[in-house]
Protein backbone atom coordinates (compact mmCIF):
# COMPACT_ATOMS: atom_id res chain seq x y z
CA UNK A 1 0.00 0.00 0.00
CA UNK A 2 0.96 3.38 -1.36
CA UNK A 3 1.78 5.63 2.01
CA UNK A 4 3.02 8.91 0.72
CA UNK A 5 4.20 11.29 2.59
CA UNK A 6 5.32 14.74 1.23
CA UNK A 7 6.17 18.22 2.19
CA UNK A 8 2.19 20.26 2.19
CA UNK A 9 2.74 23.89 1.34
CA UNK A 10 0.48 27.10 1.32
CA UNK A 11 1.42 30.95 1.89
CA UNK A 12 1.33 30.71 5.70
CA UNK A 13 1.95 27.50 7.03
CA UNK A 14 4.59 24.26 5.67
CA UNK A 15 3.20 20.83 6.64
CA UNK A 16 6.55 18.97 6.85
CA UNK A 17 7.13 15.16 7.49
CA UNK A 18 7.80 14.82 11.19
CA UNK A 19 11.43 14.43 12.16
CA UNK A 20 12.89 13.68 15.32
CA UNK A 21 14.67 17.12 14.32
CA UNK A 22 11.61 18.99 15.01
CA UNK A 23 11.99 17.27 18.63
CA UNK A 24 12.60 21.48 20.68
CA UNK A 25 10.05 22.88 17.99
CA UNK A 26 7.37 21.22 18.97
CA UNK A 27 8.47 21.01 22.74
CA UNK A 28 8.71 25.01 22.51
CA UNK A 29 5.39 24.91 21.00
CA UNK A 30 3.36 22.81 23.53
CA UNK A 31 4.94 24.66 26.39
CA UNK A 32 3.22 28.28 25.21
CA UNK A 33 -0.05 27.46 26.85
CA UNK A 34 -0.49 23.96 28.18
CA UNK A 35 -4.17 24.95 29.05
CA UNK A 36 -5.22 24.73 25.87
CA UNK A 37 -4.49 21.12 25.76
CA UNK A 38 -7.60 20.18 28.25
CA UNK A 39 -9.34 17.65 26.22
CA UNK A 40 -6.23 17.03 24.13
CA UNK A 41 -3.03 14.88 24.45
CA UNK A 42 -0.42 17.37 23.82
CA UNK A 43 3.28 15.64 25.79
CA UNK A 44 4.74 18.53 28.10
CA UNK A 45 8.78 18.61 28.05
CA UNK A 46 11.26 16.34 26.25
CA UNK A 47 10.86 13.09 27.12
CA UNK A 48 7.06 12.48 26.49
CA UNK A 49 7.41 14.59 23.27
CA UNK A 50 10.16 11.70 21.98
CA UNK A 51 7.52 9.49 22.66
CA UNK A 52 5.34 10.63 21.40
CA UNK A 53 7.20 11.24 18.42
CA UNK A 54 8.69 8.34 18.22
CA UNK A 55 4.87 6.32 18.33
CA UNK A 56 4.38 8.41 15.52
CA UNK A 57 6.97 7.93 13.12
CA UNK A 58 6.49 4.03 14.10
CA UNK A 59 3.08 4.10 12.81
CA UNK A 60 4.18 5.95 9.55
CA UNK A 61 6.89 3.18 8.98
CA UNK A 62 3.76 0.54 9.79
CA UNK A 63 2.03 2.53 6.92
CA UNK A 64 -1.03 3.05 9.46
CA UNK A 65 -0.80 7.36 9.94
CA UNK A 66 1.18 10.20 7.93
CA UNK A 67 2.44 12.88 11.14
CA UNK A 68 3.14 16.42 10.51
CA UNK A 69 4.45 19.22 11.56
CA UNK A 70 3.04 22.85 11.16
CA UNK A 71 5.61 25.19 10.08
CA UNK A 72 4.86 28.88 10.13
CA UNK A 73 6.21 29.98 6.84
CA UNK A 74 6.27 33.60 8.18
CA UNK A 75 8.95 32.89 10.98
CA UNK A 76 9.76 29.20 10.27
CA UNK A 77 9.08 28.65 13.74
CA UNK A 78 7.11 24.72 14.38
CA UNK A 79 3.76 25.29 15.94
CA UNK A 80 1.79 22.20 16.30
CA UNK A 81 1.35 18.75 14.71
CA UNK A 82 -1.05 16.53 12.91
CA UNK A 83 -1.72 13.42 10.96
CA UNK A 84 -3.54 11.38 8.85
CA UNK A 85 -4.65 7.68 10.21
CA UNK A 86 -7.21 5.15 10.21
CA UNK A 87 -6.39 4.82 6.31
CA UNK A 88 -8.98 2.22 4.85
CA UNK A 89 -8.30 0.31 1.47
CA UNK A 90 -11.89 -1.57 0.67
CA UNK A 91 -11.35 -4.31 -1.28
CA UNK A 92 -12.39 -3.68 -4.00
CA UNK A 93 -12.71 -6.01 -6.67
CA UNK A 94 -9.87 -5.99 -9.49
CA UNK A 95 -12.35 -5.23 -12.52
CA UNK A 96 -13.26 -2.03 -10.57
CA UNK A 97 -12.11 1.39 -11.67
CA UNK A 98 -11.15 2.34 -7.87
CA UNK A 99 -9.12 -0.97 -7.23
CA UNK A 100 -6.41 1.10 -9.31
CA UNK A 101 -7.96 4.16 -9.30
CA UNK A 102 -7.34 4.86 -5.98
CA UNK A 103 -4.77 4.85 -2.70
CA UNK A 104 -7.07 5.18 0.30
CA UNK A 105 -10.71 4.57 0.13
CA UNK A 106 -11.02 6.83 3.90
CA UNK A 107 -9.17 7.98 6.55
CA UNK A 108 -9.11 10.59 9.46
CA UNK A 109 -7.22 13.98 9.72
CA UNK A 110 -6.71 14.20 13.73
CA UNK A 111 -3.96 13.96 16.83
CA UNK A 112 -3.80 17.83 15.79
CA UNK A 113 -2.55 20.54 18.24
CA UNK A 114 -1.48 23.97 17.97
CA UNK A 115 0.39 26.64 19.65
CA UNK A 116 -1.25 29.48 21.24
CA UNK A 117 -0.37 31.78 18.39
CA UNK A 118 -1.65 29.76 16.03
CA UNK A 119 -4.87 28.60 17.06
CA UNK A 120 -7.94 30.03 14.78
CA UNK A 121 -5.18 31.79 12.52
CA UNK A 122 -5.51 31.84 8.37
CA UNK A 123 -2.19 28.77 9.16
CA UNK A 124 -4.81 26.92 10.86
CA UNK A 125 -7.67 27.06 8.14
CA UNK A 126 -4.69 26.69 5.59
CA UNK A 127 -3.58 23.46 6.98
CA UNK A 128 -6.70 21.62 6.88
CA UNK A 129 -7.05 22.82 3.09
CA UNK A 130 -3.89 21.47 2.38
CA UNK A 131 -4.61 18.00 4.36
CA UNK A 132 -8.35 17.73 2.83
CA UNK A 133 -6.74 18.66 -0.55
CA UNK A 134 -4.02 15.98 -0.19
CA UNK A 135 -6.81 13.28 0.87
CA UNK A 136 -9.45 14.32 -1.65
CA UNK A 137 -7.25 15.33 -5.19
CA UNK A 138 -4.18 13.10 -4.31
CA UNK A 139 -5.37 9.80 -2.28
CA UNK A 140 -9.13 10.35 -4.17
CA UNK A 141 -10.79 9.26 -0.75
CA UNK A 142 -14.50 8.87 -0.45
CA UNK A 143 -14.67 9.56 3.23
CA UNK A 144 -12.65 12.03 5.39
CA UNK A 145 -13.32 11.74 8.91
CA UNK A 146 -12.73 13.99 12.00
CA UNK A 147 -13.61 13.45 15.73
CA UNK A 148 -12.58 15.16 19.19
CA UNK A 149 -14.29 14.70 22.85
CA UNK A 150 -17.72 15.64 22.91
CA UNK A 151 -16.47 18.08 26.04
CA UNK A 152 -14.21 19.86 23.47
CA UNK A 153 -16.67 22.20 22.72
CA UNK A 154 -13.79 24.84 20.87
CA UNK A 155 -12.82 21.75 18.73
CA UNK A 156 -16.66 20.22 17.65
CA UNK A 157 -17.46 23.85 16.82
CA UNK A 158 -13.78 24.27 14.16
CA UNK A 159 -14.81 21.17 12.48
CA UNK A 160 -18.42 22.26 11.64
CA UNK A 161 -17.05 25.07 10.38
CA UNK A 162 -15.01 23.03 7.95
CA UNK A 163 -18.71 21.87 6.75
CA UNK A 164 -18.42 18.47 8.62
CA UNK A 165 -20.98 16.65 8.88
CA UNK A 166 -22.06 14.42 12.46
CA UNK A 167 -22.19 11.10 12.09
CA UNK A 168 -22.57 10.46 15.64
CA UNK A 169 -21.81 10.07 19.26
CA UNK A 170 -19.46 7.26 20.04
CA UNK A 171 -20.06 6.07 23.73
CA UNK A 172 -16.44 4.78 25.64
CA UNK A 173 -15.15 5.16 22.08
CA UNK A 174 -11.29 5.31 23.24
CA UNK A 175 -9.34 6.65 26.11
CA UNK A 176 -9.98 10.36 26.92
CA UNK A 177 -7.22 12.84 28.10
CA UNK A 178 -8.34 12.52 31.34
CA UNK A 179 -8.43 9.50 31.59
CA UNK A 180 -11.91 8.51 31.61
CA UNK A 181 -13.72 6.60 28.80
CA UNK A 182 -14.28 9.02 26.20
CA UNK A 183 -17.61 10.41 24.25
CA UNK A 184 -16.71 10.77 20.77
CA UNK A 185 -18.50 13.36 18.38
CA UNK A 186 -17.34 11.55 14.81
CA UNK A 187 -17.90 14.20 11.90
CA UNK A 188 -17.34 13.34 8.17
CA UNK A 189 -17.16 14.77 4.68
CA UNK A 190 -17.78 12.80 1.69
CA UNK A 191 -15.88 13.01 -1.91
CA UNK A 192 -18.83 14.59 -3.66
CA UNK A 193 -19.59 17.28 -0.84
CA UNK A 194 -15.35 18.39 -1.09
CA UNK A 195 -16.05 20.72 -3.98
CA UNK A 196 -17.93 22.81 -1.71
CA UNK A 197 -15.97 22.60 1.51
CA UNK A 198 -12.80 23.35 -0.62
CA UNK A 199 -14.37 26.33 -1.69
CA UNK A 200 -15.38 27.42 1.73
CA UNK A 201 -12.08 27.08 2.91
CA UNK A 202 -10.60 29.06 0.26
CA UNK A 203 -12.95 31.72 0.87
CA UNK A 204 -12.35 31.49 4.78
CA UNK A 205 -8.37 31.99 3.10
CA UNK A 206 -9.14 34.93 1.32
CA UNK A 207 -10.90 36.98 3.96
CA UNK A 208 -8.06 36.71 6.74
């Protein structure tokens, strides 16, 4: 299975590969405000940020997630990280247009953070056009999905302004931050409803 992973780029914000060499970047970054992080699993100094890195770049080498890192192009500076996982090949059959058509049939855009200073910023709204963009033009996925704890009201409310749509409430869906079993709000968008989202985004883009 095809699991590429390339450098995402837009006027304000580089989606780079991570790299154990953006290890202090993103330590720097997660240390700005560790309150925003309440319903979140952001690692707080060196050593859980290695693990955390390291879990990642495991899981990109086990072709199961693609981790980033957000780069502000203005200063250069690494403010946050994301992925992509959950990436679903259906099985198709060999006579069907998708079975080499296509590289992922879904997957999810999540595990994203970002500094203070970045958070509901034209970088952040860039970012998930160039992710969405990536999953929808590159990977021709038919389902994108996004999810957060239904206590994260600041996050549910970001991804229905993407133009999500709720597919549900996931009861003891996984581990929460704080450790309880957590309530999942799992949004989607679908291939033929991308047109329009991409051009909200884009219009989002040009306003800011």
């Amino acid at each position: 299975m095809r699991n590429d992973c390339p450098v995402l780029e837009g006027r304000h914000v580089r989606l780079e590969p991570m790299q154990l060499t953006h290890l202090d970047g993103l330590v720097a970054a997660a240390a700005v405000d560790p309150t925003l992080y309440g319903w979140t699993i952001v690692p707080q100094g060196r050593a859980p940020m290695l693990g955390y890195m390291e879990s990642a770049i495991a899981a990109r080498e086990a072709g199961s997630a693609v981790p980033f890192v957000h780069v502000r192009v203005e200063d250069g500076r690494v403010v946050g990280s994301t992925r992509f996982f959950d990436l679903d090949r259906w099985a198709w059959p060999e006579t069907h247009e998708r079975f080499a058509g296509s590289i992922y049939d879904g997957c999810e855009i999540g595990w994203t953070w970002l500094a203070a200073d970045a958070v509901r910023t034209a970088l952040n709204t860039e970012a998930k056009l160039l992710l969405m963009t990536h999953a929808f033009e590159r990977w021709n996925v038919l389902r994108l999905q996004l999810s957060t704890d239904a206590r994260n009201e600041r996050s549910a409310a970001a991804i229905e302004r993407l133009g999500a749509k709720l597919d549900g409430r996931l009861r003891a869906q996984k581990l929460a931050s704080d450790l309880t079993p957590r309530l999942s709000l799992r949004y989607s968008i679908l291939n033929d409803e991308w047109p329009a989202v991409k051009a909200g985004l884009e219009h989002r883009l040009a306003r800011s």
